[in-house]
Structure formats: structure tokens, C-alpha cells
N, C-alpha and C. Protein backbone atom coordinates (compact mmCIF):
# COMPACT_ATOMS: atom_id res chain seq x y z
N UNK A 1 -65.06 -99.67 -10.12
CA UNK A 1 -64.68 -98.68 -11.10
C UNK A 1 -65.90 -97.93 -11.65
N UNK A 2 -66.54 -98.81 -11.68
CA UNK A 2 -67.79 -98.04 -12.45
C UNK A 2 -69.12 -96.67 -12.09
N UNK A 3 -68.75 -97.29 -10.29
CA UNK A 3 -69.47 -96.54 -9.24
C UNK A 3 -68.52 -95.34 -9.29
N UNK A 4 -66.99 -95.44 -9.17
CA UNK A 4 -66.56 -94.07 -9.75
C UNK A 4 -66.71 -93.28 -10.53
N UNK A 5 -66.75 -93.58 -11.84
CA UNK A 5 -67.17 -92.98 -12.86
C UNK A 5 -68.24 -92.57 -12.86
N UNK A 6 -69.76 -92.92 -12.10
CA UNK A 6 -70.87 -92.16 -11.82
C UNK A 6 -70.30 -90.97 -10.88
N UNK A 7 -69.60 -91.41 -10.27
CA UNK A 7 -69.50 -90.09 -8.60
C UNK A 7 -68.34 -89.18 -9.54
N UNK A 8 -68.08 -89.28 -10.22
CA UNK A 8 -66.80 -88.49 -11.14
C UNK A 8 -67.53 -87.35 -11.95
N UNK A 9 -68.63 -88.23 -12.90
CA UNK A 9 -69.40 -87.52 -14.13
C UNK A 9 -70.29 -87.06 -13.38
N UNK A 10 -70.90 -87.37 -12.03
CA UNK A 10 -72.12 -86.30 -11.00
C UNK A 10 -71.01 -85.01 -10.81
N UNK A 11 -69.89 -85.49 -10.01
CA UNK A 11 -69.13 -84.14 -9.93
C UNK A 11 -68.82 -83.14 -10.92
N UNK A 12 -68.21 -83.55 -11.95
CA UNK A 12 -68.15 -82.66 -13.24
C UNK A 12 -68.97 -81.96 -13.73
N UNK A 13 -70.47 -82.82 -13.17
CA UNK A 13 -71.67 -81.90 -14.15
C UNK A 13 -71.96 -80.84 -13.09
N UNK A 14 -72.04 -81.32 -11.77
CA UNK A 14 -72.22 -80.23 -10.61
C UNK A 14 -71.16 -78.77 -10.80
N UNK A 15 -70.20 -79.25 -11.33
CA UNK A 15 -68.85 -78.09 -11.67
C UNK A 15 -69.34 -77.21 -12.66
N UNK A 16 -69.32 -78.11 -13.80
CA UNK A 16 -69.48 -77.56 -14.82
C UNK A 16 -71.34 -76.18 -14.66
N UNK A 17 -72.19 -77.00 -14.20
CA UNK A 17 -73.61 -76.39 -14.13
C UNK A 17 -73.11 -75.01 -13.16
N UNK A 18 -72.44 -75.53 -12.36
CA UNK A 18 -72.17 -74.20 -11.36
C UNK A 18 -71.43 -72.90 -12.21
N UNK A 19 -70.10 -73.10 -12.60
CA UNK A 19 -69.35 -72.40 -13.00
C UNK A 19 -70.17 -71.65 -14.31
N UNK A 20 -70.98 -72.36 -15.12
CA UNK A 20 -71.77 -71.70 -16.24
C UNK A 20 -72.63 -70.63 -15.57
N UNK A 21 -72.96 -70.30 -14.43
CA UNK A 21 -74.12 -70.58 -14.16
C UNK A 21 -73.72 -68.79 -13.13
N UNK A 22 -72.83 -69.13 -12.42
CA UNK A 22 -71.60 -67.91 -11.80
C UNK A 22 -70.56 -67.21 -12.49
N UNK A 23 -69.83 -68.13 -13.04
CA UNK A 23 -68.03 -67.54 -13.81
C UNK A 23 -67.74 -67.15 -12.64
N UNK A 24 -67.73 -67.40 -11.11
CA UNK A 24 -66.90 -67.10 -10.24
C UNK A 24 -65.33 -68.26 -10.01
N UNK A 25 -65.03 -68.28 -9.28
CA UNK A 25 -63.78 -69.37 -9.24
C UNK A 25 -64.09 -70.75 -7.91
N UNK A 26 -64.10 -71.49 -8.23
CA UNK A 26 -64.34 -72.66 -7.37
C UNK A 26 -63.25 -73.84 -7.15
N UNK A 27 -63.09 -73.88 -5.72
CA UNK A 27 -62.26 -74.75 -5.01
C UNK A 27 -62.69 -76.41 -5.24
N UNK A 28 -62.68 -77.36 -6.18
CA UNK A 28 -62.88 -79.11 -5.49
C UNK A 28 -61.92 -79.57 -4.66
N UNK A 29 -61.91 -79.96 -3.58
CA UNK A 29 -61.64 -81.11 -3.17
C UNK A 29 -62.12 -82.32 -3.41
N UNK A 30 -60.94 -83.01 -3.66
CA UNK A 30 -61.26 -84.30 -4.16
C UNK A 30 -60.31 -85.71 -3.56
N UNK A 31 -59.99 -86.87 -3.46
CA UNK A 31 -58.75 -87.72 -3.07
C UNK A 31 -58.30 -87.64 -4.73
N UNK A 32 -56.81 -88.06 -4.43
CA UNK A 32 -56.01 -88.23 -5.75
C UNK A 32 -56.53 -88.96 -6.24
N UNK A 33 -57.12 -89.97 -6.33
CA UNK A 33 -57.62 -91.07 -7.11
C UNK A 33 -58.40 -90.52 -8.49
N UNK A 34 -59.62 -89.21 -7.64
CA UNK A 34 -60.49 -88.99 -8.75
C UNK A 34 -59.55 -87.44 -9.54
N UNK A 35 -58.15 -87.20 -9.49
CA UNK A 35 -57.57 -86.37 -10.21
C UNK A 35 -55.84 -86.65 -10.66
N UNK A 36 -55.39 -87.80 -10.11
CA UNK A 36 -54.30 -87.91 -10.68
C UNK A 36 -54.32 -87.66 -12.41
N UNK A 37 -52.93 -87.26 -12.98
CA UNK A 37 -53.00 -86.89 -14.50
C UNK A 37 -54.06 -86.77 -14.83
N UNK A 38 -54.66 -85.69 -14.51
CA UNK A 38 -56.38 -85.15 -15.06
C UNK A 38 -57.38 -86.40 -15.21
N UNK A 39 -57.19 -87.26 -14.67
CA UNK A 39 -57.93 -88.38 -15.41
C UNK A 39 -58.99 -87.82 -14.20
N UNK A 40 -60.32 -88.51 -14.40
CA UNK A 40 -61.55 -88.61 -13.05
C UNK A 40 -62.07 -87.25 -13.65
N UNK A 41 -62.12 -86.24 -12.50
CA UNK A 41 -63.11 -85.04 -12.61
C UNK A 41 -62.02 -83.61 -13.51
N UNK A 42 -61.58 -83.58 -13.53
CA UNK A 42 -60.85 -82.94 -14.23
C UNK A 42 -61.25 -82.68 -15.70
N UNK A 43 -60.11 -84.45 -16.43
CA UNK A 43 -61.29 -84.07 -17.81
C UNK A 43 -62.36 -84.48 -17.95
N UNK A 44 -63.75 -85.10 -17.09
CA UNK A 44 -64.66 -85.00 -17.04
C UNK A 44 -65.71 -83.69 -17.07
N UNK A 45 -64.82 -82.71 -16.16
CA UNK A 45 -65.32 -80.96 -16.15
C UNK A 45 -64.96 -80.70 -17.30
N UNK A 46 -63.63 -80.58 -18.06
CA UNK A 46 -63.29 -80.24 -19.49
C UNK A 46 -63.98 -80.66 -20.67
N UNK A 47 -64.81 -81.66 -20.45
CA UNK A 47 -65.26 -82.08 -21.25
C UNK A 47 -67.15 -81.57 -21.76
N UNK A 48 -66.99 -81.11 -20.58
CA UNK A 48 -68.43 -80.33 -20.49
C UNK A 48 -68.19 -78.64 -20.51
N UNK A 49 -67.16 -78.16 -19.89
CA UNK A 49 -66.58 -76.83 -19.85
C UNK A 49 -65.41 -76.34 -19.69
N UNK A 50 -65.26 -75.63 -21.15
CA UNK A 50 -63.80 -75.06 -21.15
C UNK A 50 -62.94 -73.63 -19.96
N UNK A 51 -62.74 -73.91 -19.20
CA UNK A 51 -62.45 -73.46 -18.36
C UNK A 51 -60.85 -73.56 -17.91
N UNK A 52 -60.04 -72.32 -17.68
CA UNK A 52 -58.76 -72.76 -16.98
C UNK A 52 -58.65 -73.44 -15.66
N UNK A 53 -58.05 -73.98 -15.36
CA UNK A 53 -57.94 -75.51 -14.02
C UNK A 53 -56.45 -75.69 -13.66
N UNK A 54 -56.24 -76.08 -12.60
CA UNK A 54 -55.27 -76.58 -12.02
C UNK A 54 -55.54 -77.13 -10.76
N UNK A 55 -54.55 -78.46 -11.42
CA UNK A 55 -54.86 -79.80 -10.19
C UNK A 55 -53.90 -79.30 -9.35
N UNK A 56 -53.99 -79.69 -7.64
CA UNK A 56 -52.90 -80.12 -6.79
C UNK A 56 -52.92 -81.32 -6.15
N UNK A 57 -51.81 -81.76 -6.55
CA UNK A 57 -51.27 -83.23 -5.41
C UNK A 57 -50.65 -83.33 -4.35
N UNK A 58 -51.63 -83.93 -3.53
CA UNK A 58 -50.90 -84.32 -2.19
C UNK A 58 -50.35 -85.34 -2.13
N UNK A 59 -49.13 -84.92 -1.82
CA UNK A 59 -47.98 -86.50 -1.93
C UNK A 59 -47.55 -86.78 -0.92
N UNK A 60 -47.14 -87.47 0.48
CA UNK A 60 -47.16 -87.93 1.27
C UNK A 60 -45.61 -88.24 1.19
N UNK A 61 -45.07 -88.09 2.21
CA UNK A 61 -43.12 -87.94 2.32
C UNK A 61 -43.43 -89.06 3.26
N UNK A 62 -43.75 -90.52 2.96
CA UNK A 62 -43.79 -91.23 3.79
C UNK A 62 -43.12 -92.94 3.29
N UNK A 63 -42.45 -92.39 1.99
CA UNK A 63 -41.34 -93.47 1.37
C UNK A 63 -40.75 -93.05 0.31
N UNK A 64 -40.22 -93.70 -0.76
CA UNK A 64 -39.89 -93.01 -1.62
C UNK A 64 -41.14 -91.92 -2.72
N UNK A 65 -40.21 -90.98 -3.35
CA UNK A 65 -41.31 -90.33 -3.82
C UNK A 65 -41.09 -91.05 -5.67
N UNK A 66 -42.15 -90.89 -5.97
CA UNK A 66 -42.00 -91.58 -7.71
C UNK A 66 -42.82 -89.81 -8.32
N UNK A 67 -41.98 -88.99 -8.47
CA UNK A 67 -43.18 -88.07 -9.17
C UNK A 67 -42.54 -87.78 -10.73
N UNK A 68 -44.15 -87.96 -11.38
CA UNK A 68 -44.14 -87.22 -12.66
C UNK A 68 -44.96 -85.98 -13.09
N UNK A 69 -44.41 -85.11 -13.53
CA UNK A 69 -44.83 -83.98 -14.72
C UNK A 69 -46.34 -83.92 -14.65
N UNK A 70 -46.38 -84.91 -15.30
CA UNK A 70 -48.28 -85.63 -15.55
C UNK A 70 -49.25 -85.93 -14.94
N UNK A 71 -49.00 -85.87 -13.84
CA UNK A 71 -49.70 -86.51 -12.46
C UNK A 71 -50.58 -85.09 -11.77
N UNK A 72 -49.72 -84.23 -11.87
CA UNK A 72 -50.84 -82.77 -11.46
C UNK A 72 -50.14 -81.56 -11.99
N UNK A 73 -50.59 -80.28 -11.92
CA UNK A 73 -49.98 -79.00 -12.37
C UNK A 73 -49.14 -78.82 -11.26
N UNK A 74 -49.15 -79.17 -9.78
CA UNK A 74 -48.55 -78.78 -8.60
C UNK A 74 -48.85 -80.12 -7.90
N UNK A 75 -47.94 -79.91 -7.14
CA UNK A 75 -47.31 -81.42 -6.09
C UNK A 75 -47.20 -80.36 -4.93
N UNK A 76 -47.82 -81.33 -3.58
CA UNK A 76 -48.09 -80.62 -2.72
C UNK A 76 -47.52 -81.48 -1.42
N UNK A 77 -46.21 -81.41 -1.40
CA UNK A 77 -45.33 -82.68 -0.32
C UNK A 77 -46.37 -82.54 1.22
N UNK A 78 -46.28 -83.68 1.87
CA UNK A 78 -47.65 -83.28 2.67
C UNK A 78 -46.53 -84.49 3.89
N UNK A 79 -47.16 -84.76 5.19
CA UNK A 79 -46.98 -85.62 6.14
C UNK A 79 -47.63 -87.15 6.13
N UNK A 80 -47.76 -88.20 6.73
CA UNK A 80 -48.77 -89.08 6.56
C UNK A 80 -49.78 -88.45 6.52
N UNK A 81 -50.33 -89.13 4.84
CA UNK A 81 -51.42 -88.69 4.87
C UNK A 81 -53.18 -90.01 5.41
N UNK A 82 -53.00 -90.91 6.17
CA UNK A 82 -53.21 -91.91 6.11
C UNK A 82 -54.39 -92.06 7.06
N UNK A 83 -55.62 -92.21 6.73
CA UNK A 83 -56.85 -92.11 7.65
C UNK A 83 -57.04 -92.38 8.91
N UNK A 84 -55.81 -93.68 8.65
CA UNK A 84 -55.80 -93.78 10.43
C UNK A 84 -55.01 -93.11 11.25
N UNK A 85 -53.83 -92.26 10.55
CA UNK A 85 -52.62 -91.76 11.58
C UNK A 85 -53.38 -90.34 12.14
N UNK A 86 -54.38 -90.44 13.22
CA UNK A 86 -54.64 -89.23 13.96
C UNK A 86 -54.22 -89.29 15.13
């Protein structure tokens, strides 16, 4: 957990330094982990710069789906998404 939270707050500050720095618009990719319900880099960037944002989730149609509201601004139904299924 903790090694996340370094690779989370490096990302945010890399966001945040950039976007101050341009005001152009910038794409992260990220895994859900470090953006489900804004948690990870999200409000980590918010917290350093007020900026409009929107998360997307990739959700995987590969059992049942559990979705909430809270989890991203947009849900993005996707195929296996699964490292090994190439």
C-alpha cells in the first residue's frame, strides 16, 4: 500500500507541475486501482490543483457487473480485460 501511495503522490505532482506549467489538457492513463471513486491520483492531483477532471472506468463484461455512481464520472464496458487473455 504504501509503495502506492508514493507512485500515486509522484503522479499527481508530475500532473499537477505539468498542467500549471501549460493549462493545456492532459490524458492519464492509469489501472483502476490508482482511480476508482477518485481515490489514488485523482484526489491526489486535486489536492495540489484545482482543475476540472473526469475519471473513466474500464469495466470488464466478464461476470456480473456491481456498478456504482461513485466509482468514476464514466464507465467504460470493455471485453476481458485480463493480462493474460492475448
Amino acid at each position: 500500500y504504501q509503495a502506492q501511495c508514493v507512485w500515486e503522490d509522484a503522479m499527481a505532482e508530475n500532473i499537477a507541475k505539468y498542467l500549471s506549467k501549460t493549462k493545456e489538457k492532459l490524458v492519464v492513463l492509469a489501472g483502476n486501482g490508482h482511480i476508482i471513486n477518485k481515490y489514488g491520483i485523482p484526489n491526489r492531483t486535486l489536492s495540489r490543483i484545482k482543475i476540472p477532471m473526469a475519471t473513466i472506468l474500464l469495466q470488464p463484461l466478464t461476470g456480473p457487473l456491481n456498478i456504482e455512481r461513485k466509482m468514476a464520472d464514466y464507465i467504460w464496458l470493455t471485453g476481458d480485460c485480463s493480462r493474460y487473455n492475448f
